[in-house]
Each structure stands twice: as structure tokens, then as C-alpha cells.
PDB file of N, CA and C in Angstrom:
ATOM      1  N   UNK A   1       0.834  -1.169   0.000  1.00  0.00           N
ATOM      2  CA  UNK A   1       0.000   0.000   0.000  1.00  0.00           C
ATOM      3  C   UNK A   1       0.890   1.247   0.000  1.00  0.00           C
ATOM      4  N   UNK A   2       0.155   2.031  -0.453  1.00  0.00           N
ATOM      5  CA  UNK A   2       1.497   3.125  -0.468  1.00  0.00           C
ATOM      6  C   UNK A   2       0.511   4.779   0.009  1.00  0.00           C
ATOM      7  N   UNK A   3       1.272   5.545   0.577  1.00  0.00           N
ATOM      8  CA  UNK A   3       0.572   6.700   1.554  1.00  0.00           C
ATOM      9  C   UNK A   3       1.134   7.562   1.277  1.00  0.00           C
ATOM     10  N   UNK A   4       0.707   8.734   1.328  1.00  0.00           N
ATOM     11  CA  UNK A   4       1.485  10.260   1.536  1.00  0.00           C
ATOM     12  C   UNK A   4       0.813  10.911   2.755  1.00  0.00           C
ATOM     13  N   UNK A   5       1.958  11.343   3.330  1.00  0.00           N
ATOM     14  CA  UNK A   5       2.006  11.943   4.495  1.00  0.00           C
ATOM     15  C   UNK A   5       2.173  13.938   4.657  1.00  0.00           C
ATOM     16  N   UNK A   6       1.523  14.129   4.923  1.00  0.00           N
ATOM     17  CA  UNK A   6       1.411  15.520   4.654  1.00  0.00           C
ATOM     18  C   UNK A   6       1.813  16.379   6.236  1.00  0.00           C
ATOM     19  N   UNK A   7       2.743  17.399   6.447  1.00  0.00           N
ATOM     20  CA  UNK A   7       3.037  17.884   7.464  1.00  0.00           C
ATOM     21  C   UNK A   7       2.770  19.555   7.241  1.00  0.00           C
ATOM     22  N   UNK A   8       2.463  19.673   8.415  1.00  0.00           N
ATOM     23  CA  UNK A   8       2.272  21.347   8.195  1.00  0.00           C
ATOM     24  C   UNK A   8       2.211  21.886   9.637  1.00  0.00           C
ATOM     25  N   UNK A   9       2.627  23.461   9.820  1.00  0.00           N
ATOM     26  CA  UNK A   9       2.571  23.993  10.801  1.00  0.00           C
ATOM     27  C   UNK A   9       1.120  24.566  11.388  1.00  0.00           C
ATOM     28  N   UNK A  10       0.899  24.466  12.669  1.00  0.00           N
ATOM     29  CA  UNK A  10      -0.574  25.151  12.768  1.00  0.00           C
ATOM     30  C   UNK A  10      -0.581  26.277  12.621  1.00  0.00           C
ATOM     31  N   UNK A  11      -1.377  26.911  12.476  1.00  0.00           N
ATOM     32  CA  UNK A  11      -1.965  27.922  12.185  1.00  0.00           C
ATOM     33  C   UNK A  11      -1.760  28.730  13.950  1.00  0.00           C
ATOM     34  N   UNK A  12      -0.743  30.028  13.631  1.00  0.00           N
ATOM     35  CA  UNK A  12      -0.735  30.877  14.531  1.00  0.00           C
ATOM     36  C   UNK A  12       0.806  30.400  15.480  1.00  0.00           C
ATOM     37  N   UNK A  13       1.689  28.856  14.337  1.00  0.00           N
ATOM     38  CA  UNK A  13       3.390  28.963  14.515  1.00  0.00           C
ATOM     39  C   UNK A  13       3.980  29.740  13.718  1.00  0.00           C
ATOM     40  N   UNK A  14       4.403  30.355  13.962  1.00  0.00           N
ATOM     41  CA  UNK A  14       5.632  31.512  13.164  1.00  0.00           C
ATOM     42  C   UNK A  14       6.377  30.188  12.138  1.00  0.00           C
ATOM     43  N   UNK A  15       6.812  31.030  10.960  1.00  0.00           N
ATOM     44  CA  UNK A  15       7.113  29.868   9.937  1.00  0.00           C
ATOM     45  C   UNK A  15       8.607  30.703   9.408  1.00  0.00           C
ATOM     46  N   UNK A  16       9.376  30.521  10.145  1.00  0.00           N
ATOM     47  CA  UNK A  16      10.736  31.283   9.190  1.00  0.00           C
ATOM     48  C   UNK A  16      11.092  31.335   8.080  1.00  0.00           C
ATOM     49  N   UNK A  17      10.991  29.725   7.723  1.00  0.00           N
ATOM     50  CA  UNK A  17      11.327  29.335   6.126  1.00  0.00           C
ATOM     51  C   UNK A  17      10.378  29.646   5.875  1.00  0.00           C
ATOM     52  N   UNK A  18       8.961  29.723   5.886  1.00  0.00           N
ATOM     53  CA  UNK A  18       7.970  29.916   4.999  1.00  0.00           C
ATOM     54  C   UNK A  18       8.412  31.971   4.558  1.00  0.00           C
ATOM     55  N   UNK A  19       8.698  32.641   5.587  1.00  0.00           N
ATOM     56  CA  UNK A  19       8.813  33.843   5.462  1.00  0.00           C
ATOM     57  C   UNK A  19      10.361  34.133   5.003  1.00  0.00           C
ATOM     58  N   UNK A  20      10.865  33.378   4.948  1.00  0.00           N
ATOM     59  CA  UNK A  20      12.536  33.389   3.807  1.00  0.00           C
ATOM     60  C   UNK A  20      12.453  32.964   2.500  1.00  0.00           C
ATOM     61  N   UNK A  21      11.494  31.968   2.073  1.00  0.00           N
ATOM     62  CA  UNK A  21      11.128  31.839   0.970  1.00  0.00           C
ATOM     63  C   UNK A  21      10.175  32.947   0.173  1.00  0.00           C
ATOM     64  N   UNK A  22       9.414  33.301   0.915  1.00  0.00           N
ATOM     65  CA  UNK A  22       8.448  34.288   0.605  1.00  0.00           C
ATOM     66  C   UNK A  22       9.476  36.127  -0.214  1.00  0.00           C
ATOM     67  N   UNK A  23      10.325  35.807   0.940  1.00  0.00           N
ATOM     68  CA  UNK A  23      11.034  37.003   0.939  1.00  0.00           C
ATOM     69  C   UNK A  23      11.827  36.560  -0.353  1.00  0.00           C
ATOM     70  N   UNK A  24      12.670  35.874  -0.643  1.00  0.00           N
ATOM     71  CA  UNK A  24      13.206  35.276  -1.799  1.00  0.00           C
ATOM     72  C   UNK A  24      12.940  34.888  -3.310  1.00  0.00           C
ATOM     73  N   UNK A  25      11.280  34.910  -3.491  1.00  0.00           N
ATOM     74  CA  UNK A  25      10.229  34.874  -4.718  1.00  0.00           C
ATOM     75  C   UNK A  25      10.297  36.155  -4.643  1.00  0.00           C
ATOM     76  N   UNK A  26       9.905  37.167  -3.935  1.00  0.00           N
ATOM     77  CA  UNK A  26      10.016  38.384  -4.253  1.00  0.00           C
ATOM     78  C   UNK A  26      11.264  38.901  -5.076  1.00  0.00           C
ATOM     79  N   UNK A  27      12.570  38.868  -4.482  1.00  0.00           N
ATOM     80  CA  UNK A  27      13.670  38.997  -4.898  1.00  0.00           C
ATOM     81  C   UNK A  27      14.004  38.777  -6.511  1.00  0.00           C
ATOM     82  N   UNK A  28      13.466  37.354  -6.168  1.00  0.00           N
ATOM     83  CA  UNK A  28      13.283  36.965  -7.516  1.00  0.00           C
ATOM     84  C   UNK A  28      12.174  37.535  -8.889  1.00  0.00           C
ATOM     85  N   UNK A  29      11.751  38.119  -8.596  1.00  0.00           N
ATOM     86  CA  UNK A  29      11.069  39.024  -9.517  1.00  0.00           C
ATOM     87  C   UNK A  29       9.512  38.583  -9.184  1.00  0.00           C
ATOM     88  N   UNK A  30       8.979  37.593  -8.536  1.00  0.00           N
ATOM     89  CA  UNK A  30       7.615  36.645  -8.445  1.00  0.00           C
ATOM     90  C   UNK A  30       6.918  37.793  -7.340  1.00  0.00           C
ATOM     91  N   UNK A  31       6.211  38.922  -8.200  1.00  0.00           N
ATOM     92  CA  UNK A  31       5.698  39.573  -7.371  1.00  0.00           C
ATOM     93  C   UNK A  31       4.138  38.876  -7.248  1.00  0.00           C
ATOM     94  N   UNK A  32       3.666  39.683  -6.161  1.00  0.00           N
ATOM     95  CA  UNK A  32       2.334  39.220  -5.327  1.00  0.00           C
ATOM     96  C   UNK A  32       2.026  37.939  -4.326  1.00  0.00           C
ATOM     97  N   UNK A  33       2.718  37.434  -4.365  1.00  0.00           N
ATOM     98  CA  UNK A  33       3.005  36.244  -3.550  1.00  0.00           C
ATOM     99  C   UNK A  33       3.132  36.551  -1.900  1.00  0.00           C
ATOM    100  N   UNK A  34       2.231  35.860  -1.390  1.00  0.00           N
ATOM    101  CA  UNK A  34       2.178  36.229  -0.059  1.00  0.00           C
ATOM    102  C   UNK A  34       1.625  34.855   0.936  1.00  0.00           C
ATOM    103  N   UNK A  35       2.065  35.490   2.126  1.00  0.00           N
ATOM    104  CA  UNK A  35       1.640  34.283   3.175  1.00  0.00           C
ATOM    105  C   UNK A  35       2.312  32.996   3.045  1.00  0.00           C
ATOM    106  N   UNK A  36       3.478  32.611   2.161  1.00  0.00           N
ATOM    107  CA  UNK A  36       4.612  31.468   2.087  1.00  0.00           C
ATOM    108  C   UNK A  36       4.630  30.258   3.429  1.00  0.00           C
ATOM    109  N   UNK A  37       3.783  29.450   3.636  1.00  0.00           N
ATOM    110  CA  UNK A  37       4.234  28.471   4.533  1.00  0.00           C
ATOM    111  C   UNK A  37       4.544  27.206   4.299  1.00  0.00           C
ATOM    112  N   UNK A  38       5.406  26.694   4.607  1.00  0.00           N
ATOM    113  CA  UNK A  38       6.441  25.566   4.064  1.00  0.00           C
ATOM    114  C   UNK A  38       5.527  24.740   5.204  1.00  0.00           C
ATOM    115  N   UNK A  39       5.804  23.081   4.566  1.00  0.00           N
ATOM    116  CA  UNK A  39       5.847  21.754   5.424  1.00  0.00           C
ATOM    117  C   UNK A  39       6.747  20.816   4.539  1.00  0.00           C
ATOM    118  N   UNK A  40       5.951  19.422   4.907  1.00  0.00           N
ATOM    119  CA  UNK A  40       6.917  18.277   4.654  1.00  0.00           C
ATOM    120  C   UNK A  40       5.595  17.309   3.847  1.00  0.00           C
ATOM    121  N   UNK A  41       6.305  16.538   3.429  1.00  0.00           N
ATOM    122  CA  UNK A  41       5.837  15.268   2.671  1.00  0.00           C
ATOM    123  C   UNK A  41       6.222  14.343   2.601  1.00  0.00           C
ATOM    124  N   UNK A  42       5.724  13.138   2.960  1.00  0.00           N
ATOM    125  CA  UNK A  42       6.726  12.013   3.192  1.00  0.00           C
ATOM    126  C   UNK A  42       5.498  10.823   2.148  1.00  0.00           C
ATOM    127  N   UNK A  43       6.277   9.901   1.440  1.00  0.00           N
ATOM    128  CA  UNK A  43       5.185   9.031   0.235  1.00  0.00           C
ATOM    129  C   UNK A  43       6.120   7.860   1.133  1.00  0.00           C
ATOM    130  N   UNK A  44       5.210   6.904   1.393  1.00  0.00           N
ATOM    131  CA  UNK A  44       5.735   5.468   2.241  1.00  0.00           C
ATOM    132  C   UNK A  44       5.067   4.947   1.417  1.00  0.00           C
ATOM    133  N   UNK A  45       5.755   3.423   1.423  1.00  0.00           N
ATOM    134  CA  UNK A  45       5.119   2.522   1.184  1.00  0.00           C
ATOM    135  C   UNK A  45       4.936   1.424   2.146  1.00  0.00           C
ATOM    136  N   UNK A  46       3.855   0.715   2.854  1.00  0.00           N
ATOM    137  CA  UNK A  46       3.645   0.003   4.013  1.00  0.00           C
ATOM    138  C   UNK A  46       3.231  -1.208   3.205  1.00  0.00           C
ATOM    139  N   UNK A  47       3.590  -2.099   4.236  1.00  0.00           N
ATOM    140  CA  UNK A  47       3.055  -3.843   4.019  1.00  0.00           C
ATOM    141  C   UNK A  47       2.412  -3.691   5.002  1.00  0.00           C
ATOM    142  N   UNK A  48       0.710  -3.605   4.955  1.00  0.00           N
ATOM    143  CA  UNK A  48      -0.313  -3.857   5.956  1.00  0.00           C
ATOM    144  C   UNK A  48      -1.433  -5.092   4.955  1.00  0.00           C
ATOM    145  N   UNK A  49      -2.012  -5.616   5.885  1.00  0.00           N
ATOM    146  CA  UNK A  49      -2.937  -6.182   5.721  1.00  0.00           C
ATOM    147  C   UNK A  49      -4.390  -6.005   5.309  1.00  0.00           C
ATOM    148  N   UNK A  50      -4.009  -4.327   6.126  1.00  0.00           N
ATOM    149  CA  UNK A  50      -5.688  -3.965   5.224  1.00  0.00           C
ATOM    150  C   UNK A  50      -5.310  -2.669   5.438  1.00  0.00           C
ATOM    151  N   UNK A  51      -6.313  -2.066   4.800  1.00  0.00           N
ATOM    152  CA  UNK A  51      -6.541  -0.560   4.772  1.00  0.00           C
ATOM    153  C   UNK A  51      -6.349   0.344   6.177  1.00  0.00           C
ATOM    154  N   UNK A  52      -6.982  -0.088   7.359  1.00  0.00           N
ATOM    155  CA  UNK A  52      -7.211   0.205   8.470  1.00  0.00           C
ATOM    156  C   UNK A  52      -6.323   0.540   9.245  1.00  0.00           C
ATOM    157  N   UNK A  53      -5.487  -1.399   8.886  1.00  0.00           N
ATOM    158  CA  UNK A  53      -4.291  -1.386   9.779  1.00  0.00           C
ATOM    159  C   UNK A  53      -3.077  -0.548   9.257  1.00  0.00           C
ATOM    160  N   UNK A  54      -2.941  -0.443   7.996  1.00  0.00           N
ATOM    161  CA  UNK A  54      -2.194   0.404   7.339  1.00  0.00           C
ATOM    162  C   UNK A  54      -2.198   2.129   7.990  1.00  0.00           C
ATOM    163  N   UNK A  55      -3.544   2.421   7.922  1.00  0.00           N
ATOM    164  CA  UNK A  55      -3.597   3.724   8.450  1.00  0.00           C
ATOM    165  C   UNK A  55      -2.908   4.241  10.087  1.00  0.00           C
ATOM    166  N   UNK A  56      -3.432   2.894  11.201  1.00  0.00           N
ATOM    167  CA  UNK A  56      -2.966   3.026  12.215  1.00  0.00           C
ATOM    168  C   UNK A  56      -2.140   3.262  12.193  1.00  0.00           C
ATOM    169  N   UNK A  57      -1.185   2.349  11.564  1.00  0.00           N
ATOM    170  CA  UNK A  57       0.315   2.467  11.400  1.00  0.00           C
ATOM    171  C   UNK A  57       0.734   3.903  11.324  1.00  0.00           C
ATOM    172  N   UNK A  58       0.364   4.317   9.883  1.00  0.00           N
ATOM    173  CA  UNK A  58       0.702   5.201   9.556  1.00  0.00           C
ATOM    174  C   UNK A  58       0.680   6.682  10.541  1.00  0.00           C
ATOM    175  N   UNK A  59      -0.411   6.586  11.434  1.00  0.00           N
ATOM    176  CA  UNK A  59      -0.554   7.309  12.320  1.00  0.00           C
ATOM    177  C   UNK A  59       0.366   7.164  13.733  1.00  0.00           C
ATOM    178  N   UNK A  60       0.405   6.491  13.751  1.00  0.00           N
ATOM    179  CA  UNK A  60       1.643   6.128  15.015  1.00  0.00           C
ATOM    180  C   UNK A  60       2.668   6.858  14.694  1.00  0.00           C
ATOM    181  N   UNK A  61       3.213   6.795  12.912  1.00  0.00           N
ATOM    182  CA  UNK A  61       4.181   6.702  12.661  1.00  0.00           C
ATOM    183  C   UNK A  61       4.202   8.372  12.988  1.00  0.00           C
ATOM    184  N   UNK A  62       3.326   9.247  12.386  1.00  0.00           N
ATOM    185  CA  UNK A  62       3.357  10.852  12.815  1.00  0.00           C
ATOM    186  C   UNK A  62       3.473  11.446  14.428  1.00  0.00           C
ATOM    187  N   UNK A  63       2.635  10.232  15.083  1.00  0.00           N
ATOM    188  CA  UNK A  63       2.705  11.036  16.289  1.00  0.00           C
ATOM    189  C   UNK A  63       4.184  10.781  17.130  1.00  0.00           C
ATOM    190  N   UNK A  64       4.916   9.446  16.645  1.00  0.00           N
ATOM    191  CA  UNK A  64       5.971   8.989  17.362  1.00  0.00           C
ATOM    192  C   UNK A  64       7.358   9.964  16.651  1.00  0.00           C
ATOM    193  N   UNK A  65       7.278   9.992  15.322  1.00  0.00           N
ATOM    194  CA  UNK A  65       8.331  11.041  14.825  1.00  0.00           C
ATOM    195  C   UNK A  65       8.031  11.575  13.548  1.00  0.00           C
ATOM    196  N   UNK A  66       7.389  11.308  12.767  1.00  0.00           N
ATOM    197  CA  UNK A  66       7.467  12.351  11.915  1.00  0.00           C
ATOM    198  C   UNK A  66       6.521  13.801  11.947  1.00  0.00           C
ATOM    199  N   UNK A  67       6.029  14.186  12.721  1.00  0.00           N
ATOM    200  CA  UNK A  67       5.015  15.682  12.965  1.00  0.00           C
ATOM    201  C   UNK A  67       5.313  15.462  14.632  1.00  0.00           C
ATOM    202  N   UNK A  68       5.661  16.933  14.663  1.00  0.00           N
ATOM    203  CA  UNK A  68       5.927  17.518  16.248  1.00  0.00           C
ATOM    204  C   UNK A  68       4.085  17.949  16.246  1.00  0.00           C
ATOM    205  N   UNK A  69       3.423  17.225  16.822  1.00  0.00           N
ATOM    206  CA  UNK A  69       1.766  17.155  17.110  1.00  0.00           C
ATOM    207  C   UNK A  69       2.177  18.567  18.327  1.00  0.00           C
ATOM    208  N   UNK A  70       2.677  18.917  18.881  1.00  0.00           N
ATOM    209  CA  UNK A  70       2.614  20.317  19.379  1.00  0.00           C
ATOM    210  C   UNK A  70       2.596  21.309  18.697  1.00  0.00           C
ATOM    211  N   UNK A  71       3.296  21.449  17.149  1.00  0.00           N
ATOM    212  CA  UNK A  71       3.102  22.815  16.729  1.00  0.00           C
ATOM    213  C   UNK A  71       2.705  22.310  15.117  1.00  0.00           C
ATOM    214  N   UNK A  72       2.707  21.089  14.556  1.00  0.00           N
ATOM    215  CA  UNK A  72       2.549  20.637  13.510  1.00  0.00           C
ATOM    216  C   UNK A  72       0.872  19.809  13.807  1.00  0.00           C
ATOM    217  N   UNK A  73       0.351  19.940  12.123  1.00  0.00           N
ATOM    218  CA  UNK A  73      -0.623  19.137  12.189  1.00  0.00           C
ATOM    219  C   UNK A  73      -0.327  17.527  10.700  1.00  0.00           C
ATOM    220  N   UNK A  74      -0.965  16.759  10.681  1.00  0.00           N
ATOM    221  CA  UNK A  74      -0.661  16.102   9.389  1.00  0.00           C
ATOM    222  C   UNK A  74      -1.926  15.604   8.777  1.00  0.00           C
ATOM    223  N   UNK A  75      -1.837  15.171   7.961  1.00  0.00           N
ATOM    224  CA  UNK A  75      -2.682  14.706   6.770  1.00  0.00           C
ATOM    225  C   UNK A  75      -2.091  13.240   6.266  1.00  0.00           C
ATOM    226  N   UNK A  76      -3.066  11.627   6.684  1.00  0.00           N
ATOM    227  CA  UNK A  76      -2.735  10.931   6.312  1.00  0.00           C
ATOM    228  C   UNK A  76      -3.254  10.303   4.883  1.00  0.00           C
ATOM    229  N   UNK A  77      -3.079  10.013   3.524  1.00  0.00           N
ATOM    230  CA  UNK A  77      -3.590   9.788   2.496  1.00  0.00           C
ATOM    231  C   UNK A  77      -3.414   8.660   2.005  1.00  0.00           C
ATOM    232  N   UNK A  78      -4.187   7.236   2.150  1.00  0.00           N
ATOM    233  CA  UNK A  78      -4.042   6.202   1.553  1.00  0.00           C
ATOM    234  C   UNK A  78      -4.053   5.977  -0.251  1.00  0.00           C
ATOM    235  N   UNK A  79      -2.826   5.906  -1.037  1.00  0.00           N
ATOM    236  CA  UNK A  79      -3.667   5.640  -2.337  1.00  0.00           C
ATOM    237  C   UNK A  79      -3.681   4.785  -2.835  1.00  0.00           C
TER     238      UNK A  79
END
């Protein structure tokens, strides 16, 4: 089975890179661009048995290390 994992900051964490990139499209000539917030993406592929158990997994797998669940939220996507 294979998943994408979606990471992102909540809403109301200060985003540095999102506001260094932002600042940097500008630079770059990419005017109007605003509000820049960066995350992560992670595409796994799992050996589960079913759909379900796959997901659990997959959820463990965010809260144990991949998304800081204090200032990050995620998005799990079976496809």
C-alpha cells in the first residue's frame, strides 16, 4: 500500500522558512506572492494487511516522529 504523508505547521506557529522563501520569490522578480508556509511530505510505502491497519500504522508513525503534534498538524492519504 502506499501513503502520503502531509506535514504542516498550525496555524498561529511563526514559519521562518515559509517567510525566507516568501522574501526570496520576491527577490526573484515573483511579485504578489504572499503568506509562504512551508511543510513536509513524506510518500511510504507500508506492508499492511488492510486498509485500516495500514492507516494506524501510519498514524503512530506521525505522532511517534514524523510531525511535532505540538506545533505541527498532518494529513494521512491512503492511495
Amino acid at each position: 500500500m502506499k501513503a502520503r504523508i502531509t506535514v504542516t505547521l498550525k496555524n498561529g506557529v511563526l514559519d521562518p522558512q515559509g517567510k525566507a522563501i516568501e522574501g526570496a520569490l520576491a527577490t526573484l522578480g515573483f511579485g504578489g506572492v504572499g503568506h509562504v508556509r512551508q511543510g513536509k511530505v513524506f510518500d511510504i510505502e507500508i506492508d499492511a494487511k488492510d486498509r485500516k491497519t495500514a492507516e494506524a500504522e501510519l498514524k503512530s508513525m506521525c505522532e511517534q516522529l514524523l510531525a511535532n503534534t505540538v506545533i505541527e498538524n498532518y494529513n494521512v492519504a491512503i492511495t
